[in-house]
PDB file of N, CA and C in Angstrom:
ATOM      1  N   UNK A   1       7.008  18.301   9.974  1.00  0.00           N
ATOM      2  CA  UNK A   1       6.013  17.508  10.679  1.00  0.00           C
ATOM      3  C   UNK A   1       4.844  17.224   9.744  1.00  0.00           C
ATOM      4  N   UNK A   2       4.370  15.945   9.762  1.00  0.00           N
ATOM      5  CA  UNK A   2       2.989  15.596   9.191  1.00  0.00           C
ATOM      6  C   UNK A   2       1.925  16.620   9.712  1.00  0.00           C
ATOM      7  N   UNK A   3       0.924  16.404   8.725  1.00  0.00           N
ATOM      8  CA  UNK A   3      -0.305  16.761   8.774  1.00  0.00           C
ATOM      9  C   UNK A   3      -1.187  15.751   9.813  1.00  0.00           C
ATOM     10  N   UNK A   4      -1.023  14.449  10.004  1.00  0.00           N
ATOM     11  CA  UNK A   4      -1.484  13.512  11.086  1.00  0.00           C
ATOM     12  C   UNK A   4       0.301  12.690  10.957  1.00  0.00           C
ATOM     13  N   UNK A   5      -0.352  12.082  12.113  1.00  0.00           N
ATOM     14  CA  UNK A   5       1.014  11.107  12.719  1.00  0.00           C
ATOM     15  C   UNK A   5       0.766  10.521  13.643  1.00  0.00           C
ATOM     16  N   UNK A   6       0.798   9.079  13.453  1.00  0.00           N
ATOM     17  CA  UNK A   6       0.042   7.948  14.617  1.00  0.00           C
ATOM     18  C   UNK A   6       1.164   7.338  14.280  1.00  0.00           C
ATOM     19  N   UNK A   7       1.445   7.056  15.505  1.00  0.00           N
ATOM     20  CA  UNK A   7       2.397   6.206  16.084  1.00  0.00           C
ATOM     21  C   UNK A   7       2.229   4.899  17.386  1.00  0.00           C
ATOM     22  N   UNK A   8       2.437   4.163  17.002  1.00  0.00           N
ATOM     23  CA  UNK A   8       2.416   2.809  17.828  1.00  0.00           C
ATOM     24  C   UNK A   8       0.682   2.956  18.424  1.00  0.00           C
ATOM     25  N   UNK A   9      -0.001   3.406  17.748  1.00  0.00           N
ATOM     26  CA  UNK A   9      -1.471   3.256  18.275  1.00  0.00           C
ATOM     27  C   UNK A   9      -1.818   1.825  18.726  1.00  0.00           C
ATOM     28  N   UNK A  10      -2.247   1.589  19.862  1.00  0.00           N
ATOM     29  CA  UNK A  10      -2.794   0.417  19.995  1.00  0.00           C
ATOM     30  C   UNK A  10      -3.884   0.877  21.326  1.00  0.00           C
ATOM     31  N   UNK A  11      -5.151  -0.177  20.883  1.00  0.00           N
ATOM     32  CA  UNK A  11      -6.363  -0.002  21.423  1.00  0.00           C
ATOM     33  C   UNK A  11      -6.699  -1.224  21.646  1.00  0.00           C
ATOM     34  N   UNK A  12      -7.398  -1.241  22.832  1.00  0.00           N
ATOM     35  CA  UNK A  12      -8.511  -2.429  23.686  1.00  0.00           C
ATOM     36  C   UNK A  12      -9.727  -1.994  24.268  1.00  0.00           C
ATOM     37  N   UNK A  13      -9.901  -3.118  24.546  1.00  0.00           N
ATOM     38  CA  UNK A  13     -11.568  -3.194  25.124  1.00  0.00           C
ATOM     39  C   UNK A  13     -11.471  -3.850  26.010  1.00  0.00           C
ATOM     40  N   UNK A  14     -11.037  -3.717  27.367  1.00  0.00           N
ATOM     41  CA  UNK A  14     -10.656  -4.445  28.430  1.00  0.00           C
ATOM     42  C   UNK A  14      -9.294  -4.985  27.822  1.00  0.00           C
ATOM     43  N   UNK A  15      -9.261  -6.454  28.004  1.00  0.00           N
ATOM     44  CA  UNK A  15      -8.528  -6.911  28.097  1.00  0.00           C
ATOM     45  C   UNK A  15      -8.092  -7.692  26.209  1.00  0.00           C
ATOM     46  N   UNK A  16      -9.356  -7.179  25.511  1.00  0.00           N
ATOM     47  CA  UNK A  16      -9.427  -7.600  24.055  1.00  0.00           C
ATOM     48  C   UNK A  16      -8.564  -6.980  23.241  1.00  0.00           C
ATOM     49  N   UNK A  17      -7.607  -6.843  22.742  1.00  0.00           N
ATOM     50  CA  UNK A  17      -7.269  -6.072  21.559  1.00  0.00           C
ATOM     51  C   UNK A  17      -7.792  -5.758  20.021  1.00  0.00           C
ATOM     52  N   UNK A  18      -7.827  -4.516  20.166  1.00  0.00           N
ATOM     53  CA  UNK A  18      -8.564  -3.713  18.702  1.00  0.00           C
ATOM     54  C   UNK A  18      -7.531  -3.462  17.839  1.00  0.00           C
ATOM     55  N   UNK A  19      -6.466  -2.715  17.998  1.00  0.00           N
ATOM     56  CA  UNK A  19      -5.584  -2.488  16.898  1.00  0.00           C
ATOM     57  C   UNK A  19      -4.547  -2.371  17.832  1.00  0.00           C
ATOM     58  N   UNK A  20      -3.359  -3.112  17.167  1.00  0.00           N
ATOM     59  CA  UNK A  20      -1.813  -3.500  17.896  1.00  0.00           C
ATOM     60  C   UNK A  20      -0.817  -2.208  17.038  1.00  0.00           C
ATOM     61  N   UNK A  21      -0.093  -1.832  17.693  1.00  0.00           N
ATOM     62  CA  UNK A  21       1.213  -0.808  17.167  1.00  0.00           C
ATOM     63  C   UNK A  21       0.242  -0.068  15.890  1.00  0.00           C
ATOM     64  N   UNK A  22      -0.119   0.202  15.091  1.00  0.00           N
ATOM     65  CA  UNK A  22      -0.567   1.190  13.944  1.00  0.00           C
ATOM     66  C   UNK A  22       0.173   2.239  14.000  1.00  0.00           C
ATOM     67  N   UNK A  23       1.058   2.671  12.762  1.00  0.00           N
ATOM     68  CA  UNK A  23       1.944   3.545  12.646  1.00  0.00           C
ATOM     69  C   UNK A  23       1.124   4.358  10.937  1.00  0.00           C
ATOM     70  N   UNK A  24       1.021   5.359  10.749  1.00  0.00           N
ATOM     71  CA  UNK A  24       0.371   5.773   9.821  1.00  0.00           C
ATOM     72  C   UNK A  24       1.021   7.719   9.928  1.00  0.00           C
ATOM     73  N   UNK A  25       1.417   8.132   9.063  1.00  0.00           N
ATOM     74  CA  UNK A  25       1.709   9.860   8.743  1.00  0.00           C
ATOM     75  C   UNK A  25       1.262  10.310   7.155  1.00  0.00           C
ATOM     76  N   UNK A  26       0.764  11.328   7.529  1.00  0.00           N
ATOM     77  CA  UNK A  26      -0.292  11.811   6.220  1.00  0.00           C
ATOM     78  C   UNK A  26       0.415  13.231   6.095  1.00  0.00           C
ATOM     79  N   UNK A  27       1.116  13.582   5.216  1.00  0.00           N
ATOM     80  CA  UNK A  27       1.847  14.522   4.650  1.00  0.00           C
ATOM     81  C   UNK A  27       0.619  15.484   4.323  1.00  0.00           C
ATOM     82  N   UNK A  28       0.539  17.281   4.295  1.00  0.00           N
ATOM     83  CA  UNK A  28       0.056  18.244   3.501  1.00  0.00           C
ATOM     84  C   UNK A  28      -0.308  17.995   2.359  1.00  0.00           C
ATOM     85  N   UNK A  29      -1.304  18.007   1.627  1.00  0.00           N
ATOM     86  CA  UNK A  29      -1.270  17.917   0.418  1.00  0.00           C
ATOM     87  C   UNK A  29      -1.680  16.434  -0.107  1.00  0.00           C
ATOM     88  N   UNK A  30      -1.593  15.569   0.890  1.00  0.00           N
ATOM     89  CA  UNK A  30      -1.450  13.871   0.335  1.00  0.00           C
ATOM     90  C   UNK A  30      -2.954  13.478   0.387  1.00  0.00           C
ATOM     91  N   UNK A  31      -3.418  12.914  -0.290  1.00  0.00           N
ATOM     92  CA  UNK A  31      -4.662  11.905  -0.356  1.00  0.00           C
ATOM     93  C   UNK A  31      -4.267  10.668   0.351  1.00  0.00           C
ATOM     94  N   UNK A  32      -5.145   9.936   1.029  1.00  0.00           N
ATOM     95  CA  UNK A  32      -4.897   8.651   0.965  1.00  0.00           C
ATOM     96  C   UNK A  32      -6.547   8.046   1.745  1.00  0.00           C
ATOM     97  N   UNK A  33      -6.285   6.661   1.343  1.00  0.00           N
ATOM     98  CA  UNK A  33      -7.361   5.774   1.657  1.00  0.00           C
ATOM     99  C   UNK A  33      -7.009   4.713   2.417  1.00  0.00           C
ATOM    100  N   UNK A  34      -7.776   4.659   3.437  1.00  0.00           N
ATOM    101  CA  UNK A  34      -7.776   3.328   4.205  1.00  0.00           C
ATOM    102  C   UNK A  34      -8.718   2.298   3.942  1.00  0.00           C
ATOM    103  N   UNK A  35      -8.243   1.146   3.388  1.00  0.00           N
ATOM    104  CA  UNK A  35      -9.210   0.385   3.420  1.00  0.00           C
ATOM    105  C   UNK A  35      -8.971  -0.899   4.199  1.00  0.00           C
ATOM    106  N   UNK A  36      -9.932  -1.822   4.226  1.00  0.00           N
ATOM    107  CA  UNK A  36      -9.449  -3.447   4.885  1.00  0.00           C
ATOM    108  C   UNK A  36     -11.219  -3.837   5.062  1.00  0.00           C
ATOM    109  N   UNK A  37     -10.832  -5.388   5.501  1.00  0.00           N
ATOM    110  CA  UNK A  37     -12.137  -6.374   5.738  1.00  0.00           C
ATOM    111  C   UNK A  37     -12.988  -5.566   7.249  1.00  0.00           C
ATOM    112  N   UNK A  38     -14.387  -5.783   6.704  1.00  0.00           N
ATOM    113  CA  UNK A  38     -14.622  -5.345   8.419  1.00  0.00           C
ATOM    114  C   UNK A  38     -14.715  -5.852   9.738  1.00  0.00           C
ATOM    115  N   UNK A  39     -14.275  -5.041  10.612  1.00  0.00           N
ATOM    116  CA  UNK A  39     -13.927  -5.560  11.694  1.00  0.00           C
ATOM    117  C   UNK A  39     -12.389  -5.401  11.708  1.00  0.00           C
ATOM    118  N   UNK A  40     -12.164  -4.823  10.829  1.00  0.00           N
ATOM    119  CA  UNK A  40      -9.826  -4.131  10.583  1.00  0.00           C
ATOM    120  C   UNK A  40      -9.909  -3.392  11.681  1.00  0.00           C
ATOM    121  N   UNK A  41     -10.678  -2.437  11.760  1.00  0.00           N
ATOM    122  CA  UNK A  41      -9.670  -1.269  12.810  1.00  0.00           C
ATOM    123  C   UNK A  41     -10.080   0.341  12.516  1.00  0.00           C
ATOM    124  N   UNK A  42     -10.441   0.149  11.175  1.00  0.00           N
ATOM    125  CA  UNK A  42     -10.516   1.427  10.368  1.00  0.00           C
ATOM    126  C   UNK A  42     -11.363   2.746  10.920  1.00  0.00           C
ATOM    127  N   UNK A  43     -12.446   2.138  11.681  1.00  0.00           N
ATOM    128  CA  UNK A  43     -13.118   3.563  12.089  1.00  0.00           C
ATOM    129  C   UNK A  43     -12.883   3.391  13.600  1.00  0.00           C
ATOM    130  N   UNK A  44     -12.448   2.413  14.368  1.00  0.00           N
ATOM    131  CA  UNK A  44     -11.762   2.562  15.612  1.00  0.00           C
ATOM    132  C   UNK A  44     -10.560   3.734  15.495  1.00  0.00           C
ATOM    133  N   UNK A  45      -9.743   3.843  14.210  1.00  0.00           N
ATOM    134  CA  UNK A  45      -8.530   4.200  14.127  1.00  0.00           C
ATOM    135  C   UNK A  45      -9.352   6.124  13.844  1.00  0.00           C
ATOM    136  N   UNK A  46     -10.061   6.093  13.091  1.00  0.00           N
ATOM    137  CA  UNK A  46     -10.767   6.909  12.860  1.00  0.00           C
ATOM    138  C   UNK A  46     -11.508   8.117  13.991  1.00  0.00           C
ATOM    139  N   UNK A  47     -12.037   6.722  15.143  1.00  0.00           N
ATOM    140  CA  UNK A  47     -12.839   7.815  16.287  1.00  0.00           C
ATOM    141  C   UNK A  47     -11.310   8.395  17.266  1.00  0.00           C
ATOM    142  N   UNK A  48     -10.185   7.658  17.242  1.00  0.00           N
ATOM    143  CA  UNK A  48      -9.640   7.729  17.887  1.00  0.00           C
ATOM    144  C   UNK A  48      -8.686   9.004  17.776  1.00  0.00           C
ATOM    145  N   UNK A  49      -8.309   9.287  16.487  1.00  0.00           N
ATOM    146  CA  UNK A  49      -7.692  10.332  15.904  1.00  0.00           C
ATOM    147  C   UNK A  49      -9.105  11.624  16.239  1.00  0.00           C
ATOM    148  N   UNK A  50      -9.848  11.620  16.128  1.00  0.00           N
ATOM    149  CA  UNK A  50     -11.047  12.344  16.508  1.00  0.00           C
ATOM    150  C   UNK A  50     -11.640  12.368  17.712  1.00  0.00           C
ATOM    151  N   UNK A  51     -10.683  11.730  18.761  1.00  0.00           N
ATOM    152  CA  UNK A  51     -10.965  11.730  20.467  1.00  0.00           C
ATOM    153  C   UNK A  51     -12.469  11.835  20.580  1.00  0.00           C
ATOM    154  N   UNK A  52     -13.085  10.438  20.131  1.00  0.00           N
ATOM    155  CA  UNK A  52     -14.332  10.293  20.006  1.00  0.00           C
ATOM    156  C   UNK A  52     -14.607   8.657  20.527  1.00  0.00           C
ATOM    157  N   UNK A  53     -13.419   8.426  21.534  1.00  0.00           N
ATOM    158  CA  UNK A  53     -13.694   6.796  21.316  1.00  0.00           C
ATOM    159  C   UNK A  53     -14.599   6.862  22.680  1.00  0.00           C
ATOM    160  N   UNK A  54     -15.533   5.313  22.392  1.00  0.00           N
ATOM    161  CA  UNK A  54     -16.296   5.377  24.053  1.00  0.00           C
ATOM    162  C   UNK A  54     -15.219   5.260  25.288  1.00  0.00           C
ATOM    163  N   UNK A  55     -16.105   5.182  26.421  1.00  0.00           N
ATOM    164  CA  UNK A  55     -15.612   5.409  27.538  1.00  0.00           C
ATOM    165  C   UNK A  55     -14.609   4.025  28.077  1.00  0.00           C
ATOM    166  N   UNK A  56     -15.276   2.993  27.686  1.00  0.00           N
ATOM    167  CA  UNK A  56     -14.973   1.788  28.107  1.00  0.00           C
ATOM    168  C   UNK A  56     -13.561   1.172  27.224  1.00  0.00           C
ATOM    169  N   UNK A  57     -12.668   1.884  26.037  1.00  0.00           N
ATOM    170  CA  UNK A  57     -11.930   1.415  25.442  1.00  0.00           C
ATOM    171  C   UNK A  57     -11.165   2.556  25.910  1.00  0.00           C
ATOM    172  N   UNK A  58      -9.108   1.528  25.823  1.00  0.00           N
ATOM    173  CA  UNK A  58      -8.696   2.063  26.272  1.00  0.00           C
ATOM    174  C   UNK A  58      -7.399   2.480  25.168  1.00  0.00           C
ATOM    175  N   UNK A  59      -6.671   3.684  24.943  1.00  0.00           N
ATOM    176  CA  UNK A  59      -5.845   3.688  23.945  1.00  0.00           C
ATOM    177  C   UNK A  59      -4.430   4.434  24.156  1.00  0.00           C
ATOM    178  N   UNK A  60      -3.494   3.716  23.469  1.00  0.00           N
ATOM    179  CA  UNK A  60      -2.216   4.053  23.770  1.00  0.00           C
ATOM    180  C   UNK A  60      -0.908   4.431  22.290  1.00  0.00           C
ATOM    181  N   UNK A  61      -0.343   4.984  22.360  1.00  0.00           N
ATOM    182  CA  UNK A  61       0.864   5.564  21.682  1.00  0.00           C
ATOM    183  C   UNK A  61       0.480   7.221  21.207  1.00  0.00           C
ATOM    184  N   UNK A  62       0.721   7.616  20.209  1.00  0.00           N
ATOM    185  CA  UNK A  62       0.165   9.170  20.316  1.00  0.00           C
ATOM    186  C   UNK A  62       0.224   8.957  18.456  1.00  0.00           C
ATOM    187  N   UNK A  63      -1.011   9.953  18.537  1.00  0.00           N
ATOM    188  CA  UNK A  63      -2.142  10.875  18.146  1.00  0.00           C
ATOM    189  C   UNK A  63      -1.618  12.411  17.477  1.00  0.00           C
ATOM    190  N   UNK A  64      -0.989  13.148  16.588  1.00  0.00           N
ATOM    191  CA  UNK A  64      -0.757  14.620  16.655  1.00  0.00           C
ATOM    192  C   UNK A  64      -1.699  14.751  15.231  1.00  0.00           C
ATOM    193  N   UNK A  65      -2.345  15.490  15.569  1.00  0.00           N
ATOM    194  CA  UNK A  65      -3.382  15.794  13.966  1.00  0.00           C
ATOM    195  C   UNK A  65      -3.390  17.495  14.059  1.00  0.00           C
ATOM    196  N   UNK A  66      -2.101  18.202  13.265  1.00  0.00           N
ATOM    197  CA  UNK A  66      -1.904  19.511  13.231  1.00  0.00           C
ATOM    198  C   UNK A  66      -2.843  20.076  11.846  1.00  0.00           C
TER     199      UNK A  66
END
């Protein structure tokens, strides 16, 4: 098993979409960087793995951060 593992993440804001399917696994030991333009997804993807998102957005597929 990964160290994180997001699978089919997808997030809204009502009826808006924030990030569609996002599939991402971070192995023991691995570095990695996310980058993109702002307004990508990146610290949405971020609060979300950190069950920190506001109240009003809503999020779906799963999350395991062992």
């Amino acid at each position: 098993m990964s160290l994180l593992e997001i699978e089919k993440l997808t997030l809204s804001i009502g009826s808006t979409p924030i990030l569609k399917e996002v599939d991402l696994a971070i192995e023991e030991g691995e570095v990695m960087g996310l980058i993109g333009e702002s307004g990508s997804g990146k610290s949405m993807t971020a609060l979300t793995v950190m069950r920190l998102l506001p109240e009003m957005m809503r999020a779906s597929g799963r999350v395991a951060f062992d």
